[in-house]
Every structure is written in structure tokens, then in C-alpha cells.
Protein backbone atom coordinates (compact mmCIF):
# COMPACT_ATOMS: atom_id res chain seq x y z
CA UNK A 1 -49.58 16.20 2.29
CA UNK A 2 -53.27 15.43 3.25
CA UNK A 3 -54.12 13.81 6.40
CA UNK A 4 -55.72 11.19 4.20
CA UNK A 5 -52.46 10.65 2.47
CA UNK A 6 -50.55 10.48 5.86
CA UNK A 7 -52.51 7.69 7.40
CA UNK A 8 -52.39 5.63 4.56
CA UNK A 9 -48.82 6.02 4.82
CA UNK A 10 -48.76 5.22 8.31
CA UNK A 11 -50.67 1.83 6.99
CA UNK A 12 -48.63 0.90 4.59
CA UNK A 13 -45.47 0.91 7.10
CA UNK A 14 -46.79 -1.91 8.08
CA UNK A 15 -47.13 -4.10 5.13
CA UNK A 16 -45.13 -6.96 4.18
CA UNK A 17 -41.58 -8.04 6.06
CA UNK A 18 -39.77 -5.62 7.50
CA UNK A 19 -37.08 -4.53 5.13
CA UNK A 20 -39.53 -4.55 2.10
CA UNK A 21 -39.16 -2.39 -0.09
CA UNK A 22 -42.85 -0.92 0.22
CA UNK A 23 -43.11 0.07 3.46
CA UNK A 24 -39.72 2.04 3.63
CA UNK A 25 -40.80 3.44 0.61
CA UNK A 26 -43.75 4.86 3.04
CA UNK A 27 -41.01 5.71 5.71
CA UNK A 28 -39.42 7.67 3.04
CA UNK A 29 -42.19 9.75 2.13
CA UNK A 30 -43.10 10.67 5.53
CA UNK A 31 -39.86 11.75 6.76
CA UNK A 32 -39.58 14.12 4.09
CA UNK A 33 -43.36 15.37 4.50
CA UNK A 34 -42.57 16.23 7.98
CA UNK A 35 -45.48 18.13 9.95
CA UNK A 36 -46.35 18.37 13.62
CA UNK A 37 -49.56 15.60 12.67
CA UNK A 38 -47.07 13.29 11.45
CA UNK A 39 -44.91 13.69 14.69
CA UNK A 40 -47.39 12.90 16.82
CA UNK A 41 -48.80 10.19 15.16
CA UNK A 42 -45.02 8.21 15.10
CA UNK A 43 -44.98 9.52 18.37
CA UNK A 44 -48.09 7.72 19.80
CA UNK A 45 -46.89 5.17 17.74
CA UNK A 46 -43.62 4.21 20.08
CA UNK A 47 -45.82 3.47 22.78
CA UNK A 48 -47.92 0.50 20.89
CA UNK A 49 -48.41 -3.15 21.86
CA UNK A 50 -47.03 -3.74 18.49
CA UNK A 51 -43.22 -3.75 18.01
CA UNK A 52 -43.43 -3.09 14.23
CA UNK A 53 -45.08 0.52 14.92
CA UNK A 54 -42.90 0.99 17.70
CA UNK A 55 -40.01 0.51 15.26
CA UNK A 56 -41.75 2.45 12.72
CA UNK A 57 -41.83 4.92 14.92
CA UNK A 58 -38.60 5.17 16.03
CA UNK A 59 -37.27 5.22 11.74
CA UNK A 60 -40.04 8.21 10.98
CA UNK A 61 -39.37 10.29 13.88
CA UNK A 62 -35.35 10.54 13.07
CA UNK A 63 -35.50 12.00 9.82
CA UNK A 64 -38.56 14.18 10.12
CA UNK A 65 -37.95 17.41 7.81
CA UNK A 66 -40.03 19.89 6.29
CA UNK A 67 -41.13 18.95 2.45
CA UNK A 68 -39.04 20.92 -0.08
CA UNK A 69 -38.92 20.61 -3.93
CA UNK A 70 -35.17 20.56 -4.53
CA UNK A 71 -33.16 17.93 -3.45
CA UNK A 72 -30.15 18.78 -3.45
CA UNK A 73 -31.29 21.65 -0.77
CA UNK A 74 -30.04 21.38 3.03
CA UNK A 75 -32.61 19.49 4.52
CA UNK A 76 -34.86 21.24 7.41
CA UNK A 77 -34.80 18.94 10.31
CA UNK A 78 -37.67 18.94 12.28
CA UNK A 79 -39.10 18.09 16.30
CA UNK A 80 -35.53 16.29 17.09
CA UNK A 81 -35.39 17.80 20.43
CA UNK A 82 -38.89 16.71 21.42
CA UNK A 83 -37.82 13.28 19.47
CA UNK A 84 -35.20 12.21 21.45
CA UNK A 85 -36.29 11.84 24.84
CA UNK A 86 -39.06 9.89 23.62
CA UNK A 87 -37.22 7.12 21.70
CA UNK A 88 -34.37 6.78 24.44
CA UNK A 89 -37.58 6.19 27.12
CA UNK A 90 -38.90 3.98 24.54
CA UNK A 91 -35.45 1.70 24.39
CA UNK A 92 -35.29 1.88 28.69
CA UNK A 93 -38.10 -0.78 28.59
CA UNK A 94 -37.80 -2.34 24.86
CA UNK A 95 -36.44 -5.95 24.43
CA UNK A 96 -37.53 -6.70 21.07
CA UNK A 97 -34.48 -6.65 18.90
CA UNK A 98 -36.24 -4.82 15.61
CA UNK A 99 -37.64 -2.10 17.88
CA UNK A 100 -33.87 -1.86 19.67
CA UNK A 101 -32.66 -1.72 16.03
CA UNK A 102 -34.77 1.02 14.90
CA UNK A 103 -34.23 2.77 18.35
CA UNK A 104 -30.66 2.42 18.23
CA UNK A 105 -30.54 3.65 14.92
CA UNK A 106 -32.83 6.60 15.72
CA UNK A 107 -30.91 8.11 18.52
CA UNK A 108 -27.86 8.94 15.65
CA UNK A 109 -29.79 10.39 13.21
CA UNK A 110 -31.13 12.77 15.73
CA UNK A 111 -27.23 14.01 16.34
CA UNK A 112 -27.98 14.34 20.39
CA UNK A 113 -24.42 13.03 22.16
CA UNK A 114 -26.38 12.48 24.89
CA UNK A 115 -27.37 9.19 23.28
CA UNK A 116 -23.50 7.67 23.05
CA UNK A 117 -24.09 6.25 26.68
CA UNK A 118 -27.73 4.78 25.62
CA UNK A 119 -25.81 3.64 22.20
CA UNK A 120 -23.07 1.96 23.65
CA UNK A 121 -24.80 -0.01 26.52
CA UNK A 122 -25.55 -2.76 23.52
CA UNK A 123 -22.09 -2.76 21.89
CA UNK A 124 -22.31 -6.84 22.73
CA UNK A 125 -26.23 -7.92 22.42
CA UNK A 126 -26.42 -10.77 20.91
CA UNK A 127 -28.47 -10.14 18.19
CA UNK A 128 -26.41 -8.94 15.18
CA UNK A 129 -29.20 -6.06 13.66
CA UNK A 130 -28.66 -4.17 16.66
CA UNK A 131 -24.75 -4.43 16.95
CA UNK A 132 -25.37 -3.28 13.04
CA UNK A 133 -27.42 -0.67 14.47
CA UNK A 134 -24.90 0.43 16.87
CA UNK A 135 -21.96 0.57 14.48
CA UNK A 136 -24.02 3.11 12.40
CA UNK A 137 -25.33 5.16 15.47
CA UNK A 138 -21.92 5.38 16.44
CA UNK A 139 -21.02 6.48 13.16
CA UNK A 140 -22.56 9.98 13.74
CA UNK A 141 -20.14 10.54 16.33
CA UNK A 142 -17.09 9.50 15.20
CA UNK A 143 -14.59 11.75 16.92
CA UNK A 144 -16.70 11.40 20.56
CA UNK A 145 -14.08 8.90 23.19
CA UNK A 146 -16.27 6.68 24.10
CA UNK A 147 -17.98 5.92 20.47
CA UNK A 148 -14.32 5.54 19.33
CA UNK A 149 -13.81 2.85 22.24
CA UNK A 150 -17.40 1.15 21.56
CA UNK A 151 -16.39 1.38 17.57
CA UNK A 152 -12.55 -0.57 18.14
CA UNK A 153 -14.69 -3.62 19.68
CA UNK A 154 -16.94 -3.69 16.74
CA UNK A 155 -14.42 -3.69 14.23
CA UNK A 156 -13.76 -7.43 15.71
CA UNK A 157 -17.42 -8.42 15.50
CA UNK A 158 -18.11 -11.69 14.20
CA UNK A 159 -20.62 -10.21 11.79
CA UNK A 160 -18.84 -8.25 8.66
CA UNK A 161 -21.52 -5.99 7.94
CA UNK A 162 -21.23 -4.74 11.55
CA UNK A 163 -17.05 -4.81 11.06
CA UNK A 164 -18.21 -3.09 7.65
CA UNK A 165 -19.99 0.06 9.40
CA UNK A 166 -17.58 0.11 12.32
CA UNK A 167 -14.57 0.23 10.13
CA UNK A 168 -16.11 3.18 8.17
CA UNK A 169 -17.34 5.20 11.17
CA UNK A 170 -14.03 4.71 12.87
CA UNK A 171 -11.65 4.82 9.95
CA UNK A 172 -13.57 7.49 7.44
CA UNK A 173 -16.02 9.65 9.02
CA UNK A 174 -13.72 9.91 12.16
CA UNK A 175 -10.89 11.90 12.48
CA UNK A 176 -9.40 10.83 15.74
CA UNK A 177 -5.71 9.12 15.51
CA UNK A 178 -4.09 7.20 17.69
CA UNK A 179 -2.06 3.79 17.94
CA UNK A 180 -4.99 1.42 18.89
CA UNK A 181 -7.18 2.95 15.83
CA UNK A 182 -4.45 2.01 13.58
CA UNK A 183 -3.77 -0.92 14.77
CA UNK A 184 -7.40 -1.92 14.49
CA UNK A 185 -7.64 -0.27 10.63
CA UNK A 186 -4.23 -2.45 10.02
CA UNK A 187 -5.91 -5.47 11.43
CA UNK A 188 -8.69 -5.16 9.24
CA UNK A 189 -6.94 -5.02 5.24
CA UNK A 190 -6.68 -8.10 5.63
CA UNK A 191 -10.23 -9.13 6.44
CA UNK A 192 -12.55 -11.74 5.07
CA UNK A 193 -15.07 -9.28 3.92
CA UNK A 194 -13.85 -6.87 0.37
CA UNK A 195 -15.79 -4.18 1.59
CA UNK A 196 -14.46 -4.16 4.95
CA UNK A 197 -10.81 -4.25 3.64
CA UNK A 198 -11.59 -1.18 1.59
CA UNK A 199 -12.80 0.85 4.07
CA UNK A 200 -9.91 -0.25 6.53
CA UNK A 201 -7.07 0.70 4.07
CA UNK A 202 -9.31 4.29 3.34
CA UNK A 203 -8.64 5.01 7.14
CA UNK A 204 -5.44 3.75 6.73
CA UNK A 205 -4.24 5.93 3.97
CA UNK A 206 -6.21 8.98 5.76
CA UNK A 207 -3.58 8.83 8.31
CA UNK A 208 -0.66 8.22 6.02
CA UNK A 209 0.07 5.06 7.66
CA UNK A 210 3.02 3.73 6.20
CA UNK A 211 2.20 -0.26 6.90
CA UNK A 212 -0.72 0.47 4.22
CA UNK A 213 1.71 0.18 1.19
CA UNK A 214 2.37 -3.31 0.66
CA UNK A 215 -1.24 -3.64 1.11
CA UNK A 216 -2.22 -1.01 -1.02
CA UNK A 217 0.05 -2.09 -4.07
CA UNK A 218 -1.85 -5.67 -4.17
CA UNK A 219 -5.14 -3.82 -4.36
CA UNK A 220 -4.26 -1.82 -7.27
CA UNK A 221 -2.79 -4.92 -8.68
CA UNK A 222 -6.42 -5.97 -9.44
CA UNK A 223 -7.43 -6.00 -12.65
CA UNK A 224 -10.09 -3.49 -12.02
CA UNK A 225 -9.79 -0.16 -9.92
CA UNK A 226 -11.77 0.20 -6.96
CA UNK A 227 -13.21 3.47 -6.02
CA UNK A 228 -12.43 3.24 -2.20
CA UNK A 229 -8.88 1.85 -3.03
CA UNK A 230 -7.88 4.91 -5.53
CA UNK A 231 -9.83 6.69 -2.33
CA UNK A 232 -7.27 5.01 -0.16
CA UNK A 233 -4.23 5.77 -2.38
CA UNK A 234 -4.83 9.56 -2.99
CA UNK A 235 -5.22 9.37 0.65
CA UNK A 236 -1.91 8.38 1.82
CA UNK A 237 -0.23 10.26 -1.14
CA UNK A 238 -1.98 13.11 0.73
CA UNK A 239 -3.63 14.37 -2.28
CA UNK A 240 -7.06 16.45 -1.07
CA UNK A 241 -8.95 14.39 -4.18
CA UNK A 242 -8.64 11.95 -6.63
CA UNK A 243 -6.72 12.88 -9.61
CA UNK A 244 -9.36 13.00 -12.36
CA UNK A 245 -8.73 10.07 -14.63
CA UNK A 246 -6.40 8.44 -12.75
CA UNK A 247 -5.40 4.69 -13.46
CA UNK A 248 -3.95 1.98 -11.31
CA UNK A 249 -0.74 2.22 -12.98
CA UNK A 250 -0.77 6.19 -12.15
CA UNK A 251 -1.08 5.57 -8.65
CA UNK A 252 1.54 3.07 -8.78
CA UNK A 253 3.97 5.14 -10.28
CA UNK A 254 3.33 8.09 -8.01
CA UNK A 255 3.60 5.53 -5.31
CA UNK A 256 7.02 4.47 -6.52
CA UNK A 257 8.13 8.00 -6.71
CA UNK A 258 6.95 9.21 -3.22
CA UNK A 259 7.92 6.50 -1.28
CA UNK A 260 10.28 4.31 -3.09
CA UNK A 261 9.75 1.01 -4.86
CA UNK A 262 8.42 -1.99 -3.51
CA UNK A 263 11.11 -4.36 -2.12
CA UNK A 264 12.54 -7.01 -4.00
């Protein structure tokens, strides 16, 4: 990538609202252009007057990788050592909450577990991006005690995408078990929000909890077959992947025949 190409792309960050399409499209193509110009430039750019480049920022400097033509290929993270002091010094002084959210958000993508403490400390802000934000930071370290405690209160949140993302970092990319997780998962099947329900029974079934079944059976009782519910079903029938071509009525049956019919 030119430098002429990178500063335009730096400009047109800044165009339009904030979850345009446009401007992340930028984002995009500068994390995956990654160079030591372009860190410094996002770099620079946390310490601006202007929130939205502060934010910016924060989102380029997570996913910074070297530029590769396949991609499927491992990506080649870049600078995340010398990126993660500087956006958690950025967030000790930041109030504004799209430059928390992009912080927030920043600090898990750069895998450091030094940032669960800096994570957690806005579990309850009031402003629902950056709980959002904190479910998915979280996310990255699913298994860590004190994201798993941090993740249980936002599976309550009033806001379902947050429930959404804390449900799923808890439930599916986590691995810890215990009582209060499964109580929280169980709590949660029967939420307002589909996707949130989904997830919850996927974490459910990954830990062959037995209270999923009734549960379980009404989902496949729709009259079209989910992807996270057959997810949730080879799950608990402790199959290591979905049977290929699997129906709702094969799951049933195999239900039936592991663990008995459904009461009468």
C-alpha cells in the first residue's frame, strides 16, 4: 500500500456516521495492510481532540496484520505488544462512550489478559455500546475467572444484544463448567431474544445438561431447523459434529433413543 493510499484511508474513517458502511470498509483495509506507517499514524491518532479518530484508532490498531494474498492463511498479527499499553492509557482518561467502545473492544482483539481488569471495570456503564463492547472483549477470554464472573452479570443485561454476546462468550467459546454457568445458560432458553435462546441452549447442550431437553424438543418442533439448535442437539447427544443431513425428526428420534421419550 502507498502512503498516498493510506492517508486517504485514514480520511475516509472518518466519513459519514459511525457504523457506516464506508468507513469500516477503510478500517478493513488498513488492518489488513498493516505496516509500521500505519501504526503510528492510528497511534498518534488515540491521542486527538477528536473522539472519532481516537476510536478509529483504537479499531485499526487491534487487528493490524501484515497484507497477504490468501485468505484463508493464518493471519500475521502485527505491533500488539506496543498496541496495548497505548489503548489501555488511552481508556484511563476517556469518557466518551464510542471511544470506550472501540477501546474496550480493542483490548480483546489484542489477546493481552492483562486487559480483563481494565475490561471488567465497565461491566455496569450505563451506556449499552460499551456493555456490548465488554461482552465481546470478554469473549476472548472465556475460560479466565474473573471474565466468567463479569460475563454471568451480563447475561442479565437489560440489552439482548449484550445478553446475546455474553451468552455466546460464556456458553460457546468458554469451556469452564460449573453450577452458576448453568444456571445462567438455563435461565436464558427461555429469553425474549431468538438468538439469545439459541446460543443459551448451545452452552447448554455443550455440557450435556439434562434440563435442556424439554427445551430442546420445542425448538426442533419448529417448522424450520435452526443451525445453532441442531448445534445444540448434536451437542448434548455428545456427537463431535453435526450429522451431515440431519433433519429435525433425526434428532428427535436419536433423542428418544438416548434419553427416553418425552413425558406424557
Amino acid at each position: 500500500m502507498t502512503a498516498e493510499r493510506m492517508h486517504e484511508l485514514f480520511d475516509q474513517t472518518l466519513l459519514g456516521q459511525y457504523e457506516d458502511e464506508v468507513p469500516w470498509d477503510a478500517v478493513s483495509e488498513l488492518r489488513s495492510n498493516g505496516n509500521r506507517e500505519t501504526f503510528e499514524v492510528a497511534a498518534q491518532w488515540l491521542m486527538d481532540n477528536e473522539p472519532l479518530k481516537r476510536a478509529r484508532g483504537a479499531a485499526i490498531l487491534s487487528q493490524l496484520r501484515e497484507p497477504s494474498e490468501d485468505p484463508k492463511a493464518e493471519p500475521k498479527w502485527l505491533f500488539r505488544a506496543e498496541a496495548f499499553p497505548l489503548v489501555a492509557n488511552m481508556l484511563k482518561c476517556e469518557d466518551d462512550p464510542i471511544v470506550l467502545a472501540s477501546g474496550i473492544a480493542a483490548l480483546g482483539f489484542l489477546y493481552d489478559s492483562a486487559a480483563i481488569p481494565i475490561i471488567a471495570a465497565y461491566t455496569e456503564h450505563p451506556d449499552e455500546n460499551v456493555r456490548f463492547s465488554v461482552a465481546c472483549a470478554l469473549g476472548h477470554f472465556p475460560n479466565d475467572p474473573d471474565a466468567v464472573t463479569r460475563l454471568l452479570t451480563l447475561t442479565r443485561d437489560v440489552d439482548s444484544d449484550v445478553r446475546d454476546w455474553a451468552v455466546f462468550g460464556l456458553g460457546v467459546q468458554g469451556d469452564v463448567d460449573s453450577p452458576e454457568i448453568r444456571d445462567a445458560l438455563l435461565e436464558r432458553v427461555t429469553d425474549s431474544d431468538e438468538d439469545v435462546r439459541e446460543e443459551a441452549a448451545v452452552g447448554l447442550g455443550k455440557r450435556r445438561d439434562l434440563r435442556l431437553l424439554p427445551v430442546l424438543r420445542g425448538l426442533l418442533d419448529a417448522p424450520t431447523l435452526k443451525l445453532r439448535v441442531a448445534e445444540a442437539a448434536s451437542a448434548l447427544l455428545g456427537f463431535k459434529e453435526d450429522p451431515e443431513e440431519w433433519e429435525a425428526d433425526d434428532y428427535k428420534r436419536a433423542l428418544e433413543e438416548t434419553f427416553g421419550p418425552p413425558p406424557a
